[in-house]
Protein backbone atom coordinates (compact mmCIF):
# COMPACT_ATOMS: atom_id res chain seq x y z
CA UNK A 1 0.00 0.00 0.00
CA UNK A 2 2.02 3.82 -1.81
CA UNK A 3 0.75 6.18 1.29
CA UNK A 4 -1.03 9.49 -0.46
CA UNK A 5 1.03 12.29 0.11
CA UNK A 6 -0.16 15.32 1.27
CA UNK A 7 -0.35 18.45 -1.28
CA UNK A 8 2.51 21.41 -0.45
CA UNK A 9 5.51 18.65 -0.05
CA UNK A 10 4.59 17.41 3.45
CA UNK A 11 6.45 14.40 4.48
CA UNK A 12 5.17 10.97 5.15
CA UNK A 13 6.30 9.78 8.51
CA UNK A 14 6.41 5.58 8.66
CA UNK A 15 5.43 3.69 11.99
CA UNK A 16 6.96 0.61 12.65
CA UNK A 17 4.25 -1.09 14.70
CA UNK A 18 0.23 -0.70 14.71
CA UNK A 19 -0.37 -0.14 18.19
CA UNK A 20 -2.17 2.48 20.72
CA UNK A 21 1.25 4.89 20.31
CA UNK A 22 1.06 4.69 16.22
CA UNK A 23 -2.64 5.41 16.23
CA UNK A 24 -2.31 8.40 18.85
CA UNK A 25 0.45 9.97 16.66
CA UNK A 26 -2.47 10.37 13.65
CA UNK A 27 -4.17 13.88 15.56
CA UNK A 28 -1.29 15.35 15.29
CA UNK A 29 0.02 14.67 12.28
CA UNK A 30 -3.46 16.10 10.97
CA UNK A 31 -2.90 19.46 12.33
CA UNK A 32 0.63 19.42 11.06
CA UNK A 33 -0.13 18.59 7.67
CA UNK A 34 1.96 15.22 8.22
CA UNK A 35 0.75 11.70 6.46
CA UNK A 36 1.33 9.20 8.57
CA UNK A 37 2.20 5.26 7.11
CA UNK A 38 2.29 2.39 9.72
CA UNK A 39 3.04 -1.03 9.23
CA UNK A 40 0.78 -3.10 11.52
CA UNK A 41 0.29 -6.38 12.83
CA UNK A 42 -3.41 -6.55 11.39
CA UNK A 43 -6.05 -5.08 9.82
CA UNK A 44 -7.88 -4.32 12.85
CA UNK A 45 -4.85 -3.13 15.01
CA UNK A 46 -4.87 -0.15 17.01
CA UNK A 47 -3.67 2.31 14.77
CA UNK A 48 -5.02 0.61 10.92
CA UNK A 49 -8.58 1.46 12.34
CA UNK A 50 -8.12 5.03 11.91
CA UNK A 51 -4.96 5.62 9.56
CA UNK A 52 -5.77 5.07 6.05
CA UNK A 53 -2.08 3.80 4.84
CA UNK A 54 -2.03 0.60 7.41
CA UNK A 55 -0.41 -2.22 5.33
CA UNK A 56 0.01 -5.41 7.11
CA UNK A 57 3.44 -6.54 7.96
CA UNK A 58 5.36 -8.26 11.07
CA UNK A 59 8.09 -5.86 12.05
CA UNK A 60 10.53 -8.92 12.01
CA UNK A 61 9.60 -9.67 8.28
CA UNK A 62 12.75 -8.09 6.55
CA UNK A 63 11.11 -7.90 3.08
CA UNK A 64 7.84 -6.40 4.86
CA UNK A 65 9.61 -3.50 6.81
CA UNK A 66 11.72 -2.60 3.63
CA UNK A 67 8.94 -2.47 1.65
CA UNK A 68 6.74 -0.51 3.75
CA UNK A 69 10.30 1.89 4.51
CA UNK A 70 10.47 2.67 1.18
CA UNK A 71 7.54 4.95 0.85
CA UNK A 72 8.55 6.72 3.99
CA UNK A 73 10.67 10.13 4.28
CA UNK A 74 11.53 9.10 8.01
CA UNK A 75 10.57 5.63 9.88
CA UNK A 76 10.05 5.58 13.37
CA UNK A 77 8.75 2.98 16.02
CA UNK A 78 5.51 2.02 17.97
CA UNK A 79 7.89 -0.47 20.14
CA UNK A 80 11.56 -1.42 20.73
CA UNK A 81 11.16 -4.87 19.38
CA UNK A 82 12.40 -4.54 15.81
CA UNK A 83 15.71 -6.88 15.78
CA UNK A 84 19.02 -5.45 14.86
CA UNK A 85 19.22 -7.37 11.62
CA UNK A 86 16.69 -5.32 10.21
CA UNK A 87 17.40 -2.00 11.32
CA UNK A 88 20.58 -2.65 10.02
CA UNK A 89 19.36 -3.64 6.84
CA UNK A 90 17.24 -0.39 6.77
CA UNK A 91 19.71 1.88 7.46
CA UNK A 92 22.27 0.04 4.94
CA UNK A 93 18.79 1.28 2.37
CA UNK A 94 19.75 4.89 3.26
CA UNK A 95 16.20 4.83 5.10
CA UNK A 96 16.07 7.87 7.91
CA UNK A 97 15.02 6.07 11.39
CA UNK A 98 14.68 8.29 14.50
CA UNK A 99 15.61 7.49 16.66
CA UNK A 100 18.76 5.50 15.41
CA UNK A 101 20.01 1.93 15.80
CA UNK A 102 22.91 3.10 18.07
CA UNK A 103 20.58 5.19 20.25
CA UNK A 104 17.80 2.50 20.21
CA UNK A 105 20.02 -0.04 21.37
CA UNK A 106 20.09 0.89 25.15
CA UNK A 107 16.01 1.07 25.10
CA UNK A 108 16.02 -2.93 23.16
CA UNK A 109 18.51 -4.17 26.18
CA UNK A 110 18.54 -3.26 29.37
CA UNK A 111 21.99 -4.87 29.92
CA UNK A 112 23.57 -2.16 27.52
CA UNK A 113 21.65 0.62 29.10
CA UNK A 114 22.90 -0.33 32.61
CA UNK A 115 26.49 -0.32 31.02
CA UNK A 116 26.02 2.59 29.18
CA UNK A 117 24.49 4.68 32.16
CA UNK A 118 27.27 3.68 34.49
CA UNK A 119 30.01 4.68 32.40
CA UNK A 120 28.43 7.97 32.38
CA UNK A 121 27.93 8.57 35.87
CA UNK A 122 23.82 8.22 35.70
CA UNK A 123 22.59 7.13 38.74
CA UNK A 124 21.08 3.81 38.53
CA UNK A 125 20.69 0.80 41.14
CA UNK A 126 23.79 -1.53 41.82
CA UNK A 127 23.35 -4.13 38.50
CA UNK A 128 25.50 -7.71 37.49
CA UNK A 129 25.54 -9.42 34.44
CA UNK A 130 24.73 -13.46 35.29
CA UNK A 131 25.11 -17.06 34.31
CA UNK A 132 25.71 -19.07 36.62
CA UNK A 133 23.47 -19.69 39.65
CA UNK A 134 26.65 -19.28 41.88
CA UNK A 135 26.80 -15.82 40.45
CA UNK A 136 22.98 -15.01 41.30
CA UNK A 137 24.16 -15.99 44.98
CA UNK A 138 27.43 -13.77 44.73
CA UNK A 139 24.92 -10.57 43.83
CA UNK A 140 22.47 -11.31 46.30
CA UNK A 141 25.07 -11.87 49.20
CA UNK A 142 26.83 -8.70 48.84
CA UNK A 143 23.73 -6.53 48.09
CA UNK A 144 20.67 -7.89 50.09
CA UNK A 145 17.91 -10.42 49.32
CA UNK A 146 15.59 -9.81 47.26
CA UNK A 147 17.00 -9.12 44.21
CA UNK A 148 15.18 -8.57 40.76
CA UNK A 149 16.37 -10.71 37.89
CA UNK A 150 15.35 -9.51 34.35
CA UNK A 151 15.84 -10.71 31.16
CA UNK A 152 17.48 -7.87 29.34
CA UNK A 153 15.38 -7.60 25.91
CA UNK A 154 11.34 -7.86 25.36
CA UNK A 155 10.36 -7.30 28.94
CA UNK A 156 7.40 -4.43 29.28
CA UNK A 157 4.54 -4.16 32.29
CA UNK A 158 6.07 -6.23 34.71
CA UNK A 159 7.02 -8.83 32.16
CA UNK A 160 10.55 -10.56 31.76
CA UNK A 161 10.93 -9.50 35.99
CA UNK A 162 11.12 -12.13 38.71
CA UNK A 163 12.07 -10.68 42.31
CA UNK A 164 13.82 -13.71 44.11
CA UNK A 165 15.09 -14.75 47.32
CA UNK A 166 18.09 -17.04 48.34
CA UNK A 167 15.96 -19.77 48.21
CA UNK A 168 13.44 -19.47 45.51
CA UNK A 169 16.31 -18.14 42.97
CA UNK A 170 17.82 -21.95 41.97
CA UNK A 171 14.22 -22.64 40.84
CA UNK A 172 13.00 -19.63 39.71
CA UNK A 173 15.86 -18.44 37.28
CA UNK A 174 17.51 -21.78 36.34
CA UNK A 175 15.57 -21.73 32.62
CA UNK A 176 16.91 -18.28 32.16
CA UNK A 177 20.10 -19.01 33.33
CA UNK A 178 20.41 -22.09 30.92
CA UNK A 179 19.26 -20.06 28.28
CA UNK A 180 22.04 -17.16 28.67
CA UNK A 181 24.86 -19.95 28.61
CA UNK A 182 23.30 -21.20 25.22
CA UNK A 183 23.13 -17.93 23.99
CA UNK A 184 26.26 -17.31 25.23
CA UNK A 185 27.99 -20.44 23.31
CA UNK A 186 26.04 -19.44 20.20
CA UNK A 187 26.42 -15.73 19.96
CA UNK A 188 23.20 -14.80 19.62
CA UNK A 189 19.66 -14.62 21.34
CA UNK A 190 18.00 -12.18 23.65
CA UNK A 191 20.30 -13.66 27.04
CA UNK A 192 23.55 -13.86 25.43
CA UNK A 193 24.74 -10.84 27.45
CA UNK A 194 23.51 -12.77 30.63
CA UNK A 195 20.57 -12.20 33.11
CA UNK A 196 20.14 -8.59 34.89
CA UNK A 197 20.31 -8.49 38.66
CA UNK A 198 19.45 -5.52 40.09
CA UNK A 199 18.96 -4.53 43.78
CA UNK A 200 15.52 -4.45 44.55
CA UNK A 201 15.50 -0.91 45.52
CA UNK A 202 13.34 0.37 48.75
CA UNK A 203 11.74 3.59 46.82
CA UNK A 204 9.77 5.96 48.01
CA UNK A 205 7.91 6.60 44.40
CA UNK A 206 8.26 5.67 40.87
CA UNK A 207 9.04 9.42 38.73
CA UNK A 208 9.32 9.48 34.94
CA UNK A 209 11.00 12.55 32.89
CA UNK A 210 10.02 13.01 29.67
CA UNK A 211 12.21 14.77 27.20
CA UNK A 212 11.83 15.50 23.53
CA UNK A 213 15.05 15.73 21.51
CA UNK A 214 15.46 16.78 17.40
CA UNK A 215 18.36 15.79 15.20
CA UNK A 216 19.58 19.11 15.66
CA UNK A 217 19.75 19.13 19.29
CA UNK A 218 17.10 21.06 20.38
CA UNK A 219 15.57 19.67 23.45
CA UNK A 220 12.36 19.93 25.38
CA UNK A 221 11.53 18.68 28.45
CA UNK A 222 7.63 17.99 30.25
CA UNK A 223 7.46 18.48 33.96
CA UNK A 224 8.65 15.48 35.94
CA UNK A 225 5.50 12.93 36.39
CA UNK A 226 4.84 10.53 39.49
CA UNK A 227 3.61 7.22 37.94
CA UNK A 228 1.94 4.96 39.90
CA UNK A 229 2.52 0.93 39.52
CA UNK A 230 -0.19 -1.63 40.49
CA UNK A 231 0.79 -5.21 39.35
CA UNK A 232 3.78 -4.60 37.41
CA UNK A 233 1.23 -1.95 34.90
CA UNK A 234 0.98 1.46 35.54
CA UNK A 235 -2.30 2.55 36.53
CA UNK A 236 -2.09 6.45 37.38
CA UNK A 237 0.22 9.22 36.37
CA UNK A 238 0.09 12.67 38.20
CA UNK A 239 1.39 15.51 36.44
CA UNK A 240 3.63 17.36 38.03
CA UNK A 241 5.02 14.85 40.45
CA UNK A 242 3.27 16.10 43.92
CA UNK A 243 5.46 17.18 47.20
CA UNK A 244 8.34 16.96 44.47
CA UNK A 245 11.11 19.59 45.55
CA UNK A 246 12.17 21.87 43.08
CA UNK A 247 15.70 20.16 43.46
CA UNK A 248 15.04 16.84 43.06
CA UNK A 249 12.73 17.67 39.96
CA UNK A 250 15.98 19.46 37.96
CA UNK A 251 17.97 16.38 38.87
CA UNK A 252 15.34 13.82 37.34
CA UNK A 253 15.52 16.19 34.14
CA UNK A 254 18.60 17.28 33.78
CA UNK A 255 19.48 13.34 34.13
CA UNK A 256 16.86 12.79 31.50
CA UNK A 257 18.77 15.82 29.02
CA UNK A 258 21.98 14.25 29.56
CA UNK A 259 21.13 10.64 28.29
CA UNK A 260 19.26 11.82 25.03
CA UNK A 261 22.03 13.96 24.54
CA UNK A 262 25.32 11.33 25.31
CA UNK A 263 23.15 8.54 23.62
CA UNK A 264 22.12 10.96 20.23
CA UNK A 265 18.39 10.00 21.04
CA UNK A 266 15.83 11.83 18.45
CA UNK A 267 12.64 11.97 19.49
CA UNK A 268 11.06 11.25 22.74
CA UNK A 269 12.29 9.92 25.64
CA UNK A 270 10.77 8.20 28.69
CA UNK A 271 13.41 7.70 31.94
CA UNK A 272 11.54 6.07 34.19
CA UNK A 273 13.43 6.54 37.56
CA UNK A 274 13.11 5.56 41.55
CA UNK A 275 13.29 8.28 43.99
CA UNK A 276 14.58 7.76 47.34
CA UNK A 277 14.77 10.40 49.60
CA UNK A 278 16.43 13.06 47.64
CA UNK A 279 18.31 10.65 45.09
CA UNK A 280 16.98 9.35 42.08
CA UNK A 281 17.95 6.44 40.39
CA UNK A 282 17.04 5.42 36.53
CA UNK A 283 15.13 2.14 36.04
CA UNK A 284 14.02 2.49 32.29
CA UNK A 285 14.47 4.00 28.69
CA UNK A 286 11.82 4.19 26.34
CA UNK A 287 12.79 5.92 23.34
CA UNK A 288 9.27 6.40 22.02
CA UNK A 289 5.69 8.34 23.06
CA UNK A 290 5.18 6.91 26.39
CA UNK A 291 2.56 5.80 28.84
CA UNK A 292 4.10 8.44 31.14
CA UNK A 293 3.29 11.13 29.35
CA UNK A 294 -0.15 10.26 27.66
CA UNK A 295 -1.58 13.31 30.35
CA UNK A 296 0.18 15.74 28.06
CA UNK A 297 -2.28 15.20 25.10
CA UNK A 298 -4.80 17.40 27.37
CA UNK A 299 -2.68 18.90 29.69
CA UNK A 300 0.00 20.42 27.42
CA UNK A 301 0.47 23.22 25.13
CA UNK A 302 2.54 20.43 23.23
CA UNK A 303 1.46 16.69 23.67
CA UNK A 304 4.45 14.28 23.20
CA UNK A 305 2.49 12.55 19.91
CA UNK A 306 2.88 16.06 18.36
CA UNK A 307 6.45 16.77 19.72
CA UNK A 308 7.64 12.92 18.54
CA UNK A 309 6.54 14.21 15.10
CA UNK A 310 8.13 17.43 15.61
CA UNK A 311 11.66 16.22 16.83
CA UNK A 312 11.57 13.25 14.09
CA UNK A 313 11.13 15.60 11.50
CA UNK A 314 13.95 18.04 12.70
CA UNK A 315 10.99 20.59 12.96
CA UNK A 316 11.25 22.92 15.78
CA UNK A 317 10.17 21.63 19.13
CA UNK A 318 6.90 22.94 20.79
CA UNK A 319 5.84 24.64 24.32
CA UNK A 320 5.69 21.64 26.92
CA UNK A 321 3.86 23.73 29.64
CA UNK A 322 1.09 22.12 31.42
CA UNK A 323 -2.37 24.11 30.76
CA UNK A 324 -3.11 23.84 35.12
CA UNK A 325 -1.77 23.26 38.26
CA UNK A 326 -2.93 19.39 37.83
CA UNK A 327 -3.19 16.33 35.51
CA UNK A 328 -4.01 13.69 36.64
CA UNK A 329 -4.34 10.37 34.03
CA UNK A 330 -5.69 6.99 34.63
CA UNK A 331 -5.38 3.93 32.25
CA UNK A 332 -8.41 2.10 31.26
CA UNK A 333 -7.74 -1.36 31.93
CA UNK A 334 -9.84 -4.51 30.29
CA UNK A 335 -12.40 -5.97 32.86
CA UNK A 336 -14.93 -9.01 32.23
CA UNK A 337 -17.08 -6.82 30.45
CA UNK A 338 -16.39 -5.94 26.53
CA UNK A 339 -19.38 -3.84 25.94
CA UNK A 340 -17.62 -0.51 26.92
CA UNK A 341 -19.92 2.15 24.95
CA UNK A 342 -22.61 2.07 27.12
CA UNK A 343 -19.94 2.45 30.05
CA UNK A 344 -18.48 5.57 28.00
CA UNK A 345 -21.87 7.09 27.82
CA UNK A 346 -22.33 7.17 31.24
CA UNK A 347 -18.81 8.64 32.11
CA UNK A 348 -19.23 11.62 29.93
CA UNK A 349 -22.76 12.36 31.14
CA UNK A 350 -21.39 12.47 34.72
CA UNK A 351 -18.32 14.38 34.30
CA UNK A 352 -17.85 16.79 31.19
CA UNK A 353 -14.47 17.40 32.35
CA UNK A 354 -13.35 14.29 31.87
CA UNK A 355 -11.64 13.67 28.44
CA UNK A 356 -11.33 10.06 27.18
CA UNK A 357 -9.03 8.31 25.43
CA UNK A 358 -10.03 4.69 23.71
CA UNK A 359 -7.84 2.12 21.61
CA UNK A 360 -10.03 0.47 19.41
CA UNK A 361 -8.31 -2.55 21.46
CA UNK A 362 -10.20 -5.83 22.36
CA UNK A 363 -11.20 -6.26 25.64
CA UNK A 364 -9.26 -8.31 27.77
CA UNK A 365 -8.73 -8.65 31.84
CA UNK A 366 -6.16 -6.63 32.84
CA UNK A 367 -5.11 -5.04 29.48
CA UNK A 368 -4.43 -1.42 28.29
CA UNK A 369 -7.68 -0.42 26.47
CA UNK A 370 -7.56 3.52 26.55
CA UNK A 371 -7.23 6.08 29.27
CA UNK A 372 -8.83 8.87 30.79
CA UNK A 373 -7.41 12.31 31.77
CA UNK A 374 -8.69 15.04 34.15
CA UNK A 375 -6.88 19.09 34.34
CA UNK A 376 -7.81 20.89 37.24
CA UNK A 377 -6.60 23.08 40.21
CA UNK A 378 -7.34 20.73 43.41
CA UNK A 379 -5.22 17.46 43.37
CA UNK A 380 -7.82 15.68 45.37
CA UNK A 381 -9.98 16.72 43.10
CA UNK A 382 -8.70 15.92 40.20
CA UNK A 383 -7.39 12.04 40.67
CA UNK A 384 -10.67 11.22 41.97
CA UNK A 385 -12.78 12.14 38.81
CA UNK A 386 -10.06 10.43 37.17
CA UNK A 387 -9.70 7.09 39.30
CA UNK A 388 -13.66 7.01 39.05
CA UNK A 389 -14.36 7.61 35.32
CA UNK A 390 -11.07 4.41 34.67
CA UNK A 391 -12.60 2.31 37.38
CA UNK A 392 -16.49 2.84 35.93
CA UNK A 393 -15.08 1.89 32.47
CA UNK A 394 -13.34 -1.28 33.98
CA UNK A 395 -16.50 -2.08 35.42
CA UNK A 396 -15.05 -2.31 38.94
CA UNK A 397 -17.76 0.43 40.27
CA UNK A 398 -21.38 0.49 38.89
CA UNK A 399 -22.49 4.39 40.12
């Protein structure tokens, strides 16, 4: 499927992945005057329900993505789960991806970010490379039990994470483990690099800084967010961060500045972080829209679909200043029930102020269906009528 391009020379922007991100990135692109192409999973993903130039293609299908890449001015990404092979293969086309390979690397594998962040002073928690089950038990030992194990690529909402005791780790980790040595020998797979251990840090609150970063440099950065985690998925984020001091807050984004700057990210960027006490340490990288900052679609002069087009494009960055004191944003997760308009109806009739955010996503217990934002001046206020509107749309509350 050729994408129609806009009259006046407009670019077409390709996305690499079908999902709630891609289709969120077409309102903006409207008002800019940007076509948008994405290569999705299905005819009814996320994004090919309401983006004309959907063809269907798996982004591990080589002769798919390079097809689709093509038609594109610049190609950009819905996910981090494109393998190298075929970013290489892209970029060896002379295809334009923002953000690159060599930034994109350290969001695909968390064992490269946690090298790559050390060596540059970041703050992060205490991290080991493993293999052995002996090593597991060095880490834990010298750091404290528990510890958090990951497996460095594919893990998202609390997937690809085991937290593990003395005990439980010979049991719980011993597939992984066997898997990094094979991967090891062979040179390839997602464990060859080993499995993560991490200390399993006693925070005080999850924070994420969002940044926005162009080709050129320019940089933009949202107010620092507290994000709220229940189950391994995050459920609330409360824009700014409350009780946040005004110290703390320039640490979190100048840290933020400083790795899309050092790693030459383009576009935006998620660092998801612990605080403790004063001290923040980073836990994540997304280099891509972000759940984290979904509030700013209502409660920004620039939302971070608009300013991923912007910064991809190497168009000047907008105005990231929140439009009130408070956002507060709720995710819509999947309950028992699939029949959600009727549930929609009723949320808008009781709260005007409430704007609401759906996926065109099957409904499914526990998953990420849409979301639900609420701008005000009383905190209180605000994450209530948000918490109620997500929770009446989940069907956990009736009234």
């Amino acid at each position: 499927m050729t994408p129609v391009r806009s009259p006046g020379g407009f670019p077409v922007v390709g996305v690499i992945g079908g999902g709630q991100l891609a289709r969120m990135l077409q309102p903006p692109a409207v008002a800019l005057g940007v076509q948008l192409s994405v290569l999705a999973e299905s005819t009814d993903a996320s994004a090919a329900l309401v983006i004309p130039s959907a063809p269907v293609g798996g982004h591990d299908d080589l002769d798919a993505v390079c097809r689709f890449a093509a038609e594109c001015d610049v190609v950009t990404f819905d996910h981090e789960h494109v393998p190298a092979e075929v970013l290489a293969a892209l970029e060896a086309n002379g295809v334009v991806l923002q953000p690159s390979p060599a930034a994109l690397v350290y969001a695909q594998d968390k064992l490269a970010m946690r090298r790559r962040l050390t060596e540059a002073g970041i703050p992060c928690p205490a991290w080991a490379a493993a293999y052995t089950i002996d090593e597991v038990v060095a880490f834990g030992d010298e750091h404290g039990w528990p510890i958090v194990a990951k497996t460095p690529r594919g893990g998202y909402d609390g997937k690809g994470v085991r937290v593990v005791d003395r005990a439980t780790a010979p049991d719980e980790l011993a597939e992984w483990l066997d898997l990094a040595v094979s991967h090891r020998d062979s040179g390839s797979g997602p464990l060859a690099g080993g499995v993560l251990l991490e200390v399993l840090v006693p925070f005080d609150r999850e924070l994420a800084a969002l940044v926005a970063r162009s080709p050129s440099g320019q940089a933009a950065a949202w107010p620092v967010v507290e994000t709220v985690q229940t189950d391994g998925v995050c459920t609330d984020v409360v824009a700014p961060a409350p009780e946040l001091s005004a110290q703390t807050a320039a640490a979190a984004t100048h840290a933020a500045l400083r790795i899309a700057g050092e790693l030459g990210v383009t576009g935006v960027l998620a660092v998801e972080m612990f605080q403790v006490g004063e001290q923040i340490l980073v836990n994540e990288l997304a280099m891509r829209p972000h759940n984290s900052g979904h509030w700013s679609i209502d409660g920004s002069v620039t939302s971070q679909f608009e300013q991923h087009l912007r910064a991809v494009l190497d168009l000047p960055l907008g105005e990231p200043t929140a439009h009130a004191p408070w956002t507060v944003m709720a995710n819509v997760l999947g309950g028992d029930d699939d029949r959600l308009y009727p549930a929609y109806r009723h949320v808008m009739a009781r709260d005007s102020g409430v704007k609401v955010h759906m996926y065109g996503k099957g409904v499914r217990p526990g998953r990420k269906i849409g979301h639900v934002t609420v701008i005000g001046a009383d905190l209180d206020d605000v994450r209530a009528r948000a918490r109620h509107a997500a929770d009446y749309l989940r069907g956990v509350i009736d009234e």
